[in-house]
Protein backbone atom coordinates (compact mmCIF):
# COMPACT_ATOMS: atom_id res chain seq x y z
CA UNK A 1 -16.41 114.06 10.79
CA UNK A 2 -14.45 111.47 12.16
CA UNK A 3 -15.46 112.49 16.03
CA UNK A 4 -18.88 111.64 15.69
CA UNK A 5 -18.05 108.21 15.55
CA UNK A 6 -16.89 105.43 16.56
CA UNK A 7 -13.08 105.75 18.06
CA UNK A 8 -12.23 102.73 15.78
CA UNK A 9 -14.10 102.81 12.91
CA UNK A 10 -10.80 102.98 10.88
CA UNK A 11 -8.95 99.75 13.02
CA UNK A 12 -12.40 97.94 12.77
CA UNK A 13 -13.00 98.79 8.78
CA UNK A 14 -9.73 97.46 8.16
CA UNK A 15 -10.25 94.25 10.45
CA UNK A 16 -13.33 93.22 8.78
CA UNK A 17 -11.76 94.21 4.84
CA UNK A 18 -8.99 91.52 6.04
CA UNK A 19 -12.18 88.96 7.57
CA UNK A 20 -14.37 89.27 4.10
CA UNK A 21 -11.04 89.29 1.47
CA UNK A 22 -12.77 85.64 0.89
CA UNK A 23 -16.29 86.19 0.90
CA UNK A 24 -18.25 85.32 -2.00
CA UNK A 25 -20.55 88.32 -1.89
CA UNK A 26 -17.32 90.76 -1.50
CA UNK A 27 -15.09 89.01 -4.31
CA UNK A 28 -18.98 89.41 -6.69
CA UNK A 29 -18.36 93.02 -5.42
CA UNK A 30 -14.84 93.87 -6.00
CA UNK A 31 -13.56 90.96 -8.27
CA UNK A 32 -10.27 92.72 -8.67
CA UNK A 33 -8.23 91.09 -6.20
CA UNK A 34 -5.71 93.73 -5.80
CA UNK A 35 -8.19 96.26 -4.73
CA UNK A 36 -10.76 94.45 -2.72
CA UNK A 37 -9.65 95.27 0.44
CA UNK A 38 -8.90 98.86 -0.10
CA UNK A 39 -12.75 99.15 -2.04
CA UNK A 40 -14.26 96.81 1.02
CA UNK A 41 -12.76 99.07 3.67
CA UNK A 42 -14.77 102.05 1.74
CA UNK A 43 -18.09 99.91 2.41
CA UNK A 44 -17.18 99.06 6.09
CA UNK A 45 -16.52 102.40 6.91
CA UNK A 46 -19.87 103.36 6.11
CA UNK A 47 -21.69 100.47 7.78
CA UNK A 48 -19.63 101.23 10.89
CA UNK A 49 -21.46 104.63 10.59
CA UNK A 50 -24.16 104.02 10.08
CA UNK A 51 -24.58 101.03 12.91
CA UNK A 52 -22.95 103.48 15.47
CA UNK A 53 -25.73 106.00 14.72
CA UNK A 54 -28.24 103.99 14.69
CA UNK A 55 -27.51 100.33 16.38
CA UNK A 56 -25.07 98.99 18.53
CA UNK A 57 -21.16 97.90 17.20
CA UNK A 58 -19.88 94.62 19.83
CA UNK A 59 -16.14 94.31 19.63
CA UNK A 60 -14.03 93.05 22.67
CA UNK A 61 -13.30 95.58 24.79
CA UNK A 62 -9.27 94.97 24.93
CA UNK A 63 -8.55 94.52 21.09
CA UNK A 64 -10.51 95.43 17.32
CA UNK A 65 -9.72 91.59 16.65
CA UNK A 66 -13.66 91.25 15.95
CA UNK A 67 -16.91 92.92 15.24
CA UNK A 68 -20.56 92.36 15.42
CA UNK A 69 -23.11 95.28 13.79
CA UNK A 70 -26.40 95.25 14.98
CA UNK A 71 -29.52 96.89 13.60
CA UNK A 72 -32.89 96.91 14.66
CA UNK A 73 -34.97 95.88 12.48
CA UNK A 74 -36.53 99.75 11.90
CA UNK A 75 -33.20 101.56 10.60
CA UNK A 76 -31.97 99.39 8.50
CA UNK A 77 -33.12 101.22 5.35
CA UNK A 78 -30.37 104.20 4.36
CA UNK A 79 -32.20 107.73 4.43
CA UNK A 80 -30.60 110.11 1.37
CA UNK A 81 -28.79 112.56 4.35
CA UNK A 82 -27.67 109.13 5.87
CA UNK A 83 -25.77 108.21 2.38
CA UNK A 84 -24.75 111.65 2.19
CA UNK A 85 -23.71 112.07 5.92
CA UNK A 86 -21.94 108.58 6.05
CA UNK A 87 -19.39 109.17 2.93
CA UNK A 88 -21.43 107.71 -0.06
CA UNK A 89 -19.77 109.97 -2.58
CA UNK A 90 -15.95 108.71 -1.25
CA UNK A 91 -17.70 105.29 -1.94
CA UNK A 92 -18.21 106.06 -5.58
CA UNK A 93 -15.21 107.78 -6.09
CA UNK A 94 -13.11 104.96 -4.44
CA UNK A 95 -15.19 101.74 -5.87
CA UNK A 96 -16.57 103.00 -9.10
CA UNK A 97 -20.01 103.39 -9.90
CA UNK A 98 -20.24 99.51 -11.10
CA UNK A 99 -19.12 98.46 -7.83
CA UNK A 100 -21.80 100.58 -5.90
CA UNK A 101 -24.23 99.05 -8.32
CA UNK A 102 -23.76 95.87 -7.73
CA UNK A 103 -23.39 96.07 -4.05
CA UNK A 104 -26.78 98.43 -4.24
CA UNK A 105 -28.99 95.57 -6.52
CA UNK A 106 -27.80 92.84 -3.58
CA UNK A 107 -28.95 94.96 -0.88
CA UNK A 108 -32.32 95.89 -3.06
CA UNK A 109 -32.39 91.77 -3.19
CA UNK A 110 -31.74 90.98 0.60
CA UNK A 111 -34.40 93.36 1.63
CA UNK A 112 -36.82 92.62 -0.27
CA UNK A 113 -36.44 89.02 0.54
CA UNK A 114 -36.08 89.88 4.33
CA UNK A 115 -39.29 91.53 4.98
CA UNK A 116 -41.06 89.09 3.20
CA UNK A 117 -39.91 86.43 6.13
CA UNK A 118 -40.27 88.35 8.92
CA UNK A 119 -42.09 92.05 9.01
CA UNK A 120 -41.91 92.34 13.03
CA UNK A 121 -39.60 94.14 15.23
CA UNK A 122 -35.94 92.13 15.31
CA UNK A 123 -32.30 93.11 15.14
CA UNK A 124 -30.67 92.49 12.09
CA UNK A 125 -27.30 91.09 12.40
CA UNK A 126 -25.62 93.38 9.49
CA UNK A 127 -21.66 92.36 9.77
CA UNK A 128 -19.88 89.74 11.62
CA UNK A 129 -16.12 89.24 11.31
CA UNK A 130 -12.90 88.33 13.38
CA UNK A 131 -9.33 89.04 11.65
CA UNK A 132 -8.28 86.53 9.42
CA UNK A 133 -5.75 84.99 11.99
CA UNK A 134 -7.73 85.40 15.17
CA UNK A 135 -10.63 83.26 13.66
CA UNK A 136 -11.42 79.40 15.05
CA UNK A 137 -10.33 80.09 18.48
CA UNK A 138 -13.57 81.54 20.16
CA UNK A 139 -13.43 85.04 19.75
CA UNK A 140 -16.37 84.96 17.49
CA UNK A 141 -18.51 83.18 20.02
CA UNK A 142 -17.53 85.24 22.69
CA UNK A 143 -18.73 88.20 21.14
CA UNK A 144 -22.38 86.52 19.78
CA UNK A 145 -23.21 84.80 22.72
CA UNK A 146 -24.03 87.39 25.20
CA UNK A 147 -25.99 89.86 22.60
CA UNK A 148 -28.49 87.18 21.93
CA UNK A 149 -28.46 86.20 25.52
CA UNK A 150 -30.32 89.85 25.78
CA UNK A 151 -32.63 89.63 22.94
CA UNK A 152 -33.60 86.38 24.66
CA UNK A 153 -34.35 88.28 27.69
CA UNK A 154 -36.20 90.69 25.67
CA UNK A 155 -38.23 88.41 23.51
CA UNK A 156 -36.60 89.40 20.15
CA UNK A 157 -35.78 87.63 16.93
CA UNK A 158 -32.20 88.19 15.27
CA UNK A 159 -32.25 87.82 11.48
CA UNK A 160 -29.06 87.93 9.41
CA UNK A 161 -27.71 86.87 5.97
CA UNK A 162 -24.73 85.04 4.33
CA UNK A 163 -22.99 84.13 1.42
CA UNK A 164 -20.25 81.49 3.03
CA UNK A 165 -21.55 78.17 3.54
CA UNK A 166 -18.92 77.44 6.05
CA UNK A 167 -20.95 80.48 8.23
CA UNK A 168 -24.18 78.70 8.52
CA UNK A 169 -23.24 75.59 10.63
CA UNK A 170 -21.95 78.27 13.06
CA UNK A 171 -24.99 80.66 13.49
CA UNK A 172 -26.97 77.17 13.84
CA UNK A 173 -24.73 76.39 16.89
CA UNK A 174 -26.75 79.74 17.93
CA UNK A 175 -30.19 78.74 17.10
CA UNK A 176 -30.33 80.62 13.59
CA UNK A 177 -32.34 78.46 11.49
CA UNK A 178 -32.29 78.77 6.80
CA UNK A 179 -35.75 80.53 6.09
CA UNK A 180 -34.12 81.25 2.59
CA UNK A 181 -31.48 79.51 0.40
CA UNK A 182 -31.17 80.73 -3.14
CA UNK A 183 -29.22 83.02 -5.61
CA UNK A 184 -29.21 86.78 -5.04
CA UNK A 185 -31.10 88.23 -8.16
CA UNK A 186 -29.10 87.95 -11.31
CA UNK A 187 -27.36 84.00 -9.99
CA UNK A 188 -24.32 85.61 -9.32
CA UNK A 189 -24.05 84.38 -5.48
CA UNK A 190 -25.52 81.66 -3.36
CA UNK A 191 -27.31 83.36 -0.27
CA UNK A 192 -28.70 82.08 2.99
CA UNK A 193 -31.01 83.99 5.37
CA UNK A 194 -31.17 82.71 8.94
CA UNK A 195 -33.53 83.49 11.44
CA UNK A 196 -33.30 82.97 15.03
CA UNK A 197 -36.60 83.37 17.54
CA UNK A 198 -35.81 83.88 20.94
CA UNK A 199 -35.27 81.35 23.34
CA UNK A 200 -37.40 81.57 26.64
C-alpha cells in the first residue's frame, strides 16, 4: 500500500505528531499524554493519504521539516472506500473507538460550520505544521506564501481552521480573516475559522 503514496508520508506523519503534541484540538483528542503522538501519527497518516490522492502535500523540497495539506474545496468529504482504502480500521485499532469519536463529532462540527460560510469552490487548508524545533524561523512562511500566491492568480479563496490562538495572528499576516470564533459542539475546544479571498 505504501507505494501509492507519498514517499514520506511516514517522515511527514511523524513531523507533524511532533508539531500538534500541543494543540488543543489533538490533546481534546488523545488526552493521554504518553500516547498522543503515537495515536496522532495514526490520524496524519491518513490525512497524508488522503491529500496526496486527492489535493496537493507542500513540504520543502530538501527536508520533511514542514507540511502544508491542501484540499479543494470538493474532496474534502471522506467516501466509505476512501476510509477503508486510507487505513481507518488501523485508526480504530490504534486510537480506540472513543478517540475516533471524538475526532469524527469535531470534523461533523467544522463542516458543518464551513459550508455554511462559504459554499463556493476554494482550497481548504487541512494541516499546517513545521517540527517543533524548526518553528519561528521562516520555514512556515516559506512554504504558505507561494501556494496562495497561485490561488491569487487563479481567483480562489483558501479557508482553514484552528484551535491555537497563537496560529491566527499568523494566517492574518496572510490575509486570512475570523468568519467564526466559538466552541466546537460539546465546549470542549475554542475554534477559529479563517477565510482568505484572493488578492487581485
Amino acid at each position: 500500500m505504501a507505494a501509492m503514496f507519498h514517499s514520506d508520508t511516514d517522515t511527514l506523519a511523524g513531523m507533524l505528531s511532533r508539531a500538534f503534541y500541543q494543540d488543543p484540538l489533538f490533546k481534546y483528542f488523545f488526552p493521554n499524554d504518553t500516547k498522543r503522538e503515537r495515536q496522532s501519527y495514526i490520524t496524519f497518516q491518513f490525512m497524508l493519504r488522503h491529500t496526496h490522492l486527492k489535493g496537493e502535500i507542500v513540504h520543502p523540497e530538501d527536508s520533511t521539516d514542514g507540511a502544508a495539506l491542501w484540499v479543494p474545496s470538493d474532496t474534502m468529504r471522506h467516501t466509505t472506500l476512501d476510509l477503508l482504502r486510507l487505513g481507518v480500521i488501523p485508526g480504530l485499532l490504534g486510537q480506540g473507538i472513543p478517540a475516533v469519536l471524538r475526532q469524527l463529532r469535531a470534523l461533523d462540527g467544522m463542516f458543518a460550520m464551513h459550508h455554511t460560510i462559504i459554499d463556493t469552490p476554494h482550497y481548504y487548508l487541512s494541516v499546517f505544521g513545521v517540527e517543533p524545533a524548526r518553528q519561528g524561523k521562516g520555514l512556515g512562511s516559506a512554504l504558505l506564501r507561494p501556494t496562495l500566491e497561485r490561488f491569487d492568480q487563479e481567483g480562489m479563496p483558501a479557508y482553514l481552521d484552528t484551535h491555537n490562538a497563537e496560529n491566527v495572528s499568523l494566517y492574518r499576516r496572510f490575509g486570512f480573516e475570523i468568519v467564526h470564533h466559538g466552541y466546537l459542539p460539546g465546549g470542549a475546544v475554542m475554534h477559529w475559522a479563517m477565510l482568505r479571498l484572493p488578492r487581485k
